[in-house]
C-alpha atoms as a PDB file:
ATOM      1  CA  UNK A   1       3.480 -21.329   0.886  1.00  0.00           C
ATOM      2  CA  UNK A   2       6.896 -20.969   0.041  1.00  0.00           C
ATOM      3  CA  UNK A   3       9.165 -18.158   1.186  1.00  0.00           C
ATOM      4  CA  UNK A   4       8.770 -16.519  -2.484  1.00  0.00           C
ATOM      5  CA  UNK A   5       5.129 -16.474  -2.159  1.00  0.00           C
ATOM      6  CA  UNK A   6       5.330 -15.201   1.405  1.00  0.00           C
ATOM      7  CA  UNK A   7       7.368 -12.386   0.347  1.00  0.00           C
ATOM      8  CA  UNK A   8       5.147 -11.497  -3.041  1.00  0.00           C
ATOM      9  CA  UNK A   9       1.972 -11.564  -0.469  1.00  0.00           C
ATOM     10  CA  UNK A  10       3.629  -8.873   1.304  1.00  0.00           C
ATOM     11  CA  UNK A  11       4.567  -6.891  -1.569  1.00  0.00           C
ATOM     12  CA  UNK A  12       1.038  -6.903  -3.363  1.00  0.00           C
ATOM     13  CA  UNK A  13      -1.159  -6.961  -0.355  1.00  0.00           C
ATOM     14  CA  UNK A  14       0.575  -4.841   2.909  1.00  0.00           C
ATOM     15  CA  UNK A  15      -0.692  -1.597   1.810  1.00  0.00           C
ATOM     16  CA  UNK A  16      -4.572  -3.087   0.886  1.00  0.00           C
ATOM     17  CA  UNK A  17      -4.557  -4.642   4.413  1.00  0.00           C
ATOM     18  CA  UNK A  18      -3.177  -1.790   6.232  1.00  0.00           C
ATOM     19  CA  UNK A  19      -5.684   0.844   4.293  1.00  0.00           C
ATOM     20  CA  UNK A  20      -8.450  -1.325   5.800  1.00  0.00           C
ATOM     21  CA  UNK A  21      -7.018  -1.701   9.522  1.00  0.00           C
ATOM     22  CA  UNK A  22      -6.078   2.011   9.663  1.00  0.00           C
ATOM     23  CA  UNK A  23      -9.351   3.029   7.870  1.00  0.00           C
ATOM     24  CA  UNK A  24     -11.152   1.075  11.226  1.00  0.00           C
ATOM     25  CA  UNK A  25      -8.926   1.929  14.170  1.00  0.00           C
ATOM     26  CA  UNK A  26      -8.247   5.670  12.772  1.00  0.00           C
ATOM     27  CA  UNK A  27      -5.240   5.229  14.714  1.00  0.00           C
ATOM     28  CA  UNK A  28      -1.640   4.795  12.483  1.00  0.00           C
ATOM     29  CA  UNK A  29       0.708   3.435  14.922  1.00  0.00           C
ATOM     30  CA  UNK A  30      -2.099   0.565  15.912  1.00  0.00           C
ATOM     31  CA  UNK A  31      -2.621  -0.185  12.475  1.00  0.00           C
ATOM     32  CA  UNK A  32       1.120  -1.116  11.865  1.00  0.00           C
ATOM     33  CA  UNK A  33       0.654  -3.118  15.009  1.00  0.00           C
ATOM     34  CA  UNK A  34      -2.342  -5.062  13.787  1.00  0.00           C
ATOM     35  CA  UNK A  35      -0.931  -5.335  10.298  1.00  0.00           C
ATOM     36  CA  UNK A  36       2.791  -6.334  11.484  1.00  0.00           C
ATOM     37  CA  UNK A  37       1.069  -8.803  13.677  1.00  0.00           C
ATOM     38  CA  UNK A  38      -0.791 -10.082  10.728  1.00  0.00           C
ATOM     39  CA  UNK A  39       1.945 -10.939   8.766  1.00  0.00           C
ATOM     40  CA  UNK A  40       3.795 -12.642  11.288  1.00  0.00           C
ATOM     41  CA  UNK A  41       1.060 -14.628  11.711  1.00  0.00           C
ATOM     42  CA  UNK A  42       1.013 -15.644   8.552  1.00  0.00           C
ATOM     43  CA  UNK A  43       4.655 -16.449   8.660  1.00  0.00           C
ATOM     44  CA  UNK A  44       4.490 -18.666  11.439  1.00  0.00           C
ATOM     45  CA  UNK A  45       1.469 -20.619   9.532  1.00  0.00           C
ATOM     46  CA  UNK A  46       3.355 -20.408   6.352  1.00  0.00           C
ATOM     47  CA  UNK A  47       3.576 -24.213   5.797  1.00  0.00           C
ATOM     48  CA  UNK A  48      -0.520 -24.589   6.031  1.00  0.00           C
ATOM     49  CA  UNK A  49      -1.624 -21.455   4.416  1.00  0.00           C
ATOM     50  CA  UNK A  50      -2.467 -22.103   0.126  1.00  0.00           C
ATOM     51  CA  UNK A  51      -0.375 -19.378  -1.577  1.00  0.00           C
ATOM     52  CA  UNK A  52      -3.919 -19.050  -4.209  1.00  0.00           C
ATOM     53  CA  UNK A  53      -5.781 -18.185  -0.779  1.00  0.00           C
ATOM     54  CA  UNK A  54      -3.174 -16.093   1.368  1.00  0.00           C
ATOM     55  CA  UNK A  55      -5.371 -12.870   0.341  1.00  0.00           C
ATOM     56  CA  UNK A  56      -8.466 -14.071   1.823  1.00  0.00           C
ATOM     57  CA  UNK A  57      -6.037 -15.803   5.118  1.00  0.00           C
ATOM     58  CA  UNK A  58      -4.442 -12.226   5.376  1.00  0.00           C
ATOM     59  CA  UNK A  59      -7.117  -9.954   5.949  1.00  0.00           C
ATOM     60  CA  UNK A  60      -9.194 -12.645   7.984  1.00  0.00           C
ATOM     61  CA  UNK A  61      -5.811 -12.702  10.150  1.00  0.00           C
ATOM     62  CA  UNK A  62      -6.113  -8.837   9.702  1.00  0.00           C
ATOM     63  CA  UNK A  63      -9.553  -9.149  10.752  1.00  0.00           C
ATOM     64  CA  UNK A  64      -9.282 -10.995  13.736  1.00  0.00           C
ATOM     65  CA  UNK A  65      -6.230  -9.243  15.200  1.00  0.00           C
ATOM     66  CA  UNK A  66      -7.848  -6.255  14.480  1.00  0.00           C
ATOM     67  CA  UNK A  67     -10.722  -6.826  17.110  1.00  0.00           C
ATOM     68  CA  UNK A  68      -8.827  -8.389  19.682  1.00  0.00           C
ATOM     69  CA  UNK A  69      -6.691  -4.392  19.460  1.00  0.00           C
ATOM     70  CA  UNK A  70      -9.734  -2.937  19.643  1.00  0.00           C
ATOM     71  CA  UNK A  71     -11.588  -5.268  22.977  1.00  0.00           C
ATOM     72  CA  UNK A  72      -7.985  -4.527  24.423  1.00  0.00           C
ATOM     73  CA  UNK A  73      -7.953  -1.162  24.185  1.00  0.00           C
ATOM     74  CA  UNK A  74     -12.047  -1.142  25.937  1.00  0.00           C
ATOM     75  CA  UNK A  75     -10.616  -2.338  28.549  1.00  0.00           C
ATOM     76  CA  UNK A  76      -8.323   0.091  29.242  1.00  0.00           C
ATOM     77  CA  UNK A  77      -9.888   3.173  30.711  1.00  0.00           C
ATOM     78  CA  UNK A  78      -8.382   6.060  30.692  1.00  0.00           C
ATOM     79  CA  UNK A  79      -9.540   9.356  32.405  1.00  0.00           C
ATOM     80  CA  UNK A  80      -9.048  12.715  30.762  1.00  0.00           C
ATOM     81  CA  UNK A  81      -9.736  15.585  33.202  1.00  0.00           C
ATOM     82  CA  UNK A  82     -11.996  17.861  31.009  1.00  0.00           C
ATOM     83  CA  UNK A  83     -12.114  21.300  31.582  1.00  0.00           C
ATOM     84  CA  UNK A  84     -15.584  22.729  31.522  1.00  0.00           C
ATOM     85  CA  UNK A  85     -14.687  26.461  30.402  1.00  0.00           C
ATOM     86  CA  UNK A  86     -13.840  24.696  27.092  1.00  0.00           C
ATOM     87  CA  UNK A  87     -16.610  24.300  24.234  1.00  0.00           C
ATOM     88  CA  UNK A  88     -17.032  23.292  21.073  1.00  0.00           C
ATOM     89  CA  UNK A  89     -18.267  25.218  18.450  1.00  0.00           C
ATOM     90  CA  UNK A  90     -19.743  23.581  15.464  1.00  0.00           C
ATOM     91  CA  UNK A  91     -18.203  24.978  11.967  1.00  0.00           C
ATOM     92  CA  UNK A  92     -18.965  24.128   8.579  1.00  0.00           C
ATOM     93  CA  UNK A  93     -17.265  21.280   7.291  1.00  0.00           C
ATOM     94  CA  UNK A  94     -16.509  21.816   3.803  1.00  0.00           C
ATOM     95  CA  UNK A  95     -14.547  18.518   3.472  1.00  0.00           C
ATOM     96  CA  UNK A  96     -16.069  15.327   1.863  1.00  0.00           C
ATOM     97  CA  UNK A  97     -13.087  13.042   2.506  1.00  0.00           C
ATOM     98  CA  UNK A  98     -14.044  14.729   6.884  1.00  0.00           C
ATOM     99  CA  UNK A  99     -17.663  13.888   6.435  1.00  0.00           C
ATOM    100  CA  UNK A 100     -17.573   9.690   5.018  1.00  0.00           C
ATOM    101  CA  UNK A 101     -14.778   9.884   7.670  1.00  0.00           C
ATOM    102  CA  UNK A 102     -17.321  10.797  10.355  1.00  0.00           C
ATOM    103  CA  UNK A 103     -20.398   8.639   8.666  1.00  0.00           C
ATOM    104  CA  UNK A 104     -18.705   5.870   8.818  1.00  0.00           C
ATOM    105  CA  UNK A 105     -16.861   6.653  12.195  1.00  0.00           C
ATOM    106  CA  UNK A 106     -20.624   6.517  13.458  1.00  0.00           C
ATOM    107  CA  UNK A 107     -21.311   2.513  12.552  1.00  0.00           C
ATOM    108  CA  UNK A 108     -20.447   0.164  14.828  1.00  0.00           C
ATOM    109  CA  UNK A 109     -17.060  -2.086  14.404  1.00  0.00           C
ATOM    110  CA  UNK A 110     -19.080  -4.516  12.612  1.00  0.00           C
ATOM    111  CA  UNK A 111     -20.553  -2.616  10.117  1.00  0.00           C
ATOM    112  CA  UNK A 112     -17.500  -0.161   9.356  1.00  0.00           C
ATOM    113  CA  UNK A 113     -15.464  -3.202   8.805  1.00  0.00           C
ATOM    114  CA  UNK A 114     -17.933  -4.674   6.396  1.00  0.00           C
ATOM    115  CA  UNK A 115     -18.450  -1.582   4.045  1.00  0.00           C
ATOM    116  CA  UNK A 116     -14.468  -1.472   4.382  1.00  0.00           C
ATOM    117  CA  UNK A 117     -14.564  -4.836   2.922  1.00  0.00           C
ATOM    118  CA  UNK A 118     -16.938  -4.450   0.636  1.00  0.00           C
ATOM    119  CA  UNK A 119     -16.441  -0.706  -1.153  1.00  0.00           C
ATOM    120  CA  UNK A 120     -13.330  -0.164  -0.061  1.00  0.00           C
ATOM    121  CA  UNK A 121     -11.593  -3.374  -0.874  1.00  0.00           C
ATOM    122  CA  UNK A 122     -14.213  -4.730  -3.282  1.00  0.00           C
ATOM    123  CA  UNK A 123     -14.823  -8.491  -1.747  1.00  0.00           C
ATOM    124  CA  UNK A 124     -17.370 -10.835  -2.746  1.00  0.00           C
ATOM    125  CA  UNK A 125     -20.609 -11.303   0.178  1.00  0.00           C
ATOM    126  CA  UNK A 126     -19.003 -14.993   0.180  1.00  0.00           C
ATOM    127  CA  UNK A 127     -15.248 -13.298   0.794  1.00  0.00           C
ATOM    128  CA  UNK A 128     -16.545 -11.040   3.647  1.00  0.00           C
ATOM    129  CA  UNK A 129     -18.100 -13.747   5.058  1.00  0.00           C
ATOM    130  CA  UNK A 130     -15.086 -15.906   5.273  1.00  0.00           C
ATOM    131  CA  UNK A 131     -12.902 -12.750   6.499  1.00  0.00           C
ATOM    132  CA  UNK A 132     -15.418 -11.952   9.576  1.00  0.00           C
ATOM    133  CA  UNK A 133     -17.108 -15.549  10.216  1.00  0.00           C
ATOM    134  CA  UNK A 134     -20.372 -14.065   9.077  1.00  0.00           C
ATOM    135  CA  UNK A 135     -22.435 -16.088   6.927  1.00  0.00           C
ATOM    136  CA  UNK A 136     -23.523 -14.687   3.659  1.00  0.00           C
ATOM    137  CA  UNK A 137     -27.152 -13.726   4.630  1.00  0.00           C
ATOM    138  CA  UNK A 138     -25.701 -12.152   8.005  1.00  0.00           C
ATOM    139  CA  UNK A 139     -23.087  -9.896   5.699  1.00  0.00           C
ATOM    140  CA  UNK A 140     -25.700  -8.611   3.283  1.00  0.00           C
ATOM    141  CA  UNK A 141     -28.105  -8.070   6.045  1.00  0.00           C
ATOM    142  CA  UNK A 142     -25.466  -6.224   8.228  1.00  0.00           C
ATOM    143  CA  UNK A 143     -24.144  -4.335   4.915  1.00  0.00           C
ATOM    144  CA  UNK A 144     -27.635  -3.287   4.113  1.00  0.00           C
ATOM    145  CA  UNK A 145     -28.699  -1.828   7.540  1.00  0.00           C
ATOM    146  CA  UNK A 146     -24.895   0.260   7.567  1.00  0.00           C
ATOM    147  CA  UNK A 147     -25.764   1.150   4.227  1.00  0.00           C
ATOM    148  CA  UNK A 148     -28.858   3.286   5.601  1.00  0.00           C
ATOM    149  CA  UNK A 149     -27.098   4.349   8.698  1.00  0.00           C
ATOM    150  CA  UNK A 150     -24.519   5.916   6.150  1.00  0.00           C
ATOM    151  CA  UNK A 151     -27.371   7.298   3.757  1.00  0.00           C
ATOM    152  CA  UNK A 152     -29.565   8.588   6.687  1.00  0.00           C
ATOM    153  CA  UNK A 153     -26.147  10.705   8.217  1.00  0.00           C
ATOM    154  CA  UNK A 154     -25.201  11.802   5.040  1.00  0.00           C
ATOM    155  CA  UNK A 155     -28.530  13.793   3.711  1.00  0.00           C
ATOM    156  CA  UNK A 156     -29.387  15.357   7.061  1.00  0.00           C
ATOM    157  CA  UNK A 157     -28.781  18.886   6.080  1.00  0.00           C
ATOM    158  CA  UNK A 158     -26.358  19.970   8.338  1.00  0.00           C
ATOM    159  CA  UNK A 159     -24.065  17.294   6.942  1.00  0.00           C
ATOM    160  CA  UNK A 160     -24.470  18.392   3.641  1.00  0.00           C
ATOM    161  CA  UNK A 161     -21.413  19.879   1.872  1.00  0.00           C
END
């Protein structure tokens, strides 16, 4: 990959990849992190990386760096002193963009990062696979059971817009 290529990678791809990171660590400044990080990567590996391929190398790279933020921050514990006078009261939520944001805040990293892939983005079974080191069956089986998880949140009544 030449420095040209490098540079039209960023310019067509750094928003898709950071849309999917931020979309799964719902955190901004970690995204740029993980996305940053990405790139750099792919900088580094610039000389082995195909230019027709640098999509698929970017968001695996995405991918990957992207769970090693999140098993690093698990292991940080933090303690929040929680004050029990406080409660929450449950109000309406009127908001569709607030509920897919919850229903999909409720899969696993796994499965949130495959319907990313999938509806978000709009890979191929055989591209996801690639990106999370899935095979194909494992993806579609995975995608499927999130799939339900998402359906079964989404027409409980109380979710209901």
């Amino acid at each position: 990959m030449t420095e040209k290529e490098y540079n039209q990678c960023v310019n067509q791809y750094a928003d898709n990849v950071y849309r999917f990171i931020v979309k799964n660590l719902k955190n901004e400044e970690d995204a740029r992190d993980v996305v940053q990080s990405s790139f750099e990567k792919m900088w580094r590996n610039r000389q082995s990386v195909d230019a027709q391929t640098s999509k698929s190398y970017l968001f695996t790279v995405a991918y990957h760096q992207m769970i090693d933020h999140i098993r690093k921050v698990k292991r940080i514990s933090l303690r929040e002193d929680f004050n029990e006078d406080v409660r929450v009261v449950d109000q309406p939520k009127t908001n569709l963009r607030a509920i897919l944001d919850e229903a999909l805040s409720r899969l696993n990293e796994t499965q949130r990062s495959l319907v990313m892939l999938k509806d978000y983005e709009g890979y191929s079974y055989e591209e996801i696979g690639k990106i999370t080191g899935l095979n194909e069956s494992q993806v579609k089986v995975y995608l499927h059971r999130a799939r339900i998880q998402l359906k079964n949140f989404l027409v409980k009544p109380e979710n209901v817009v």
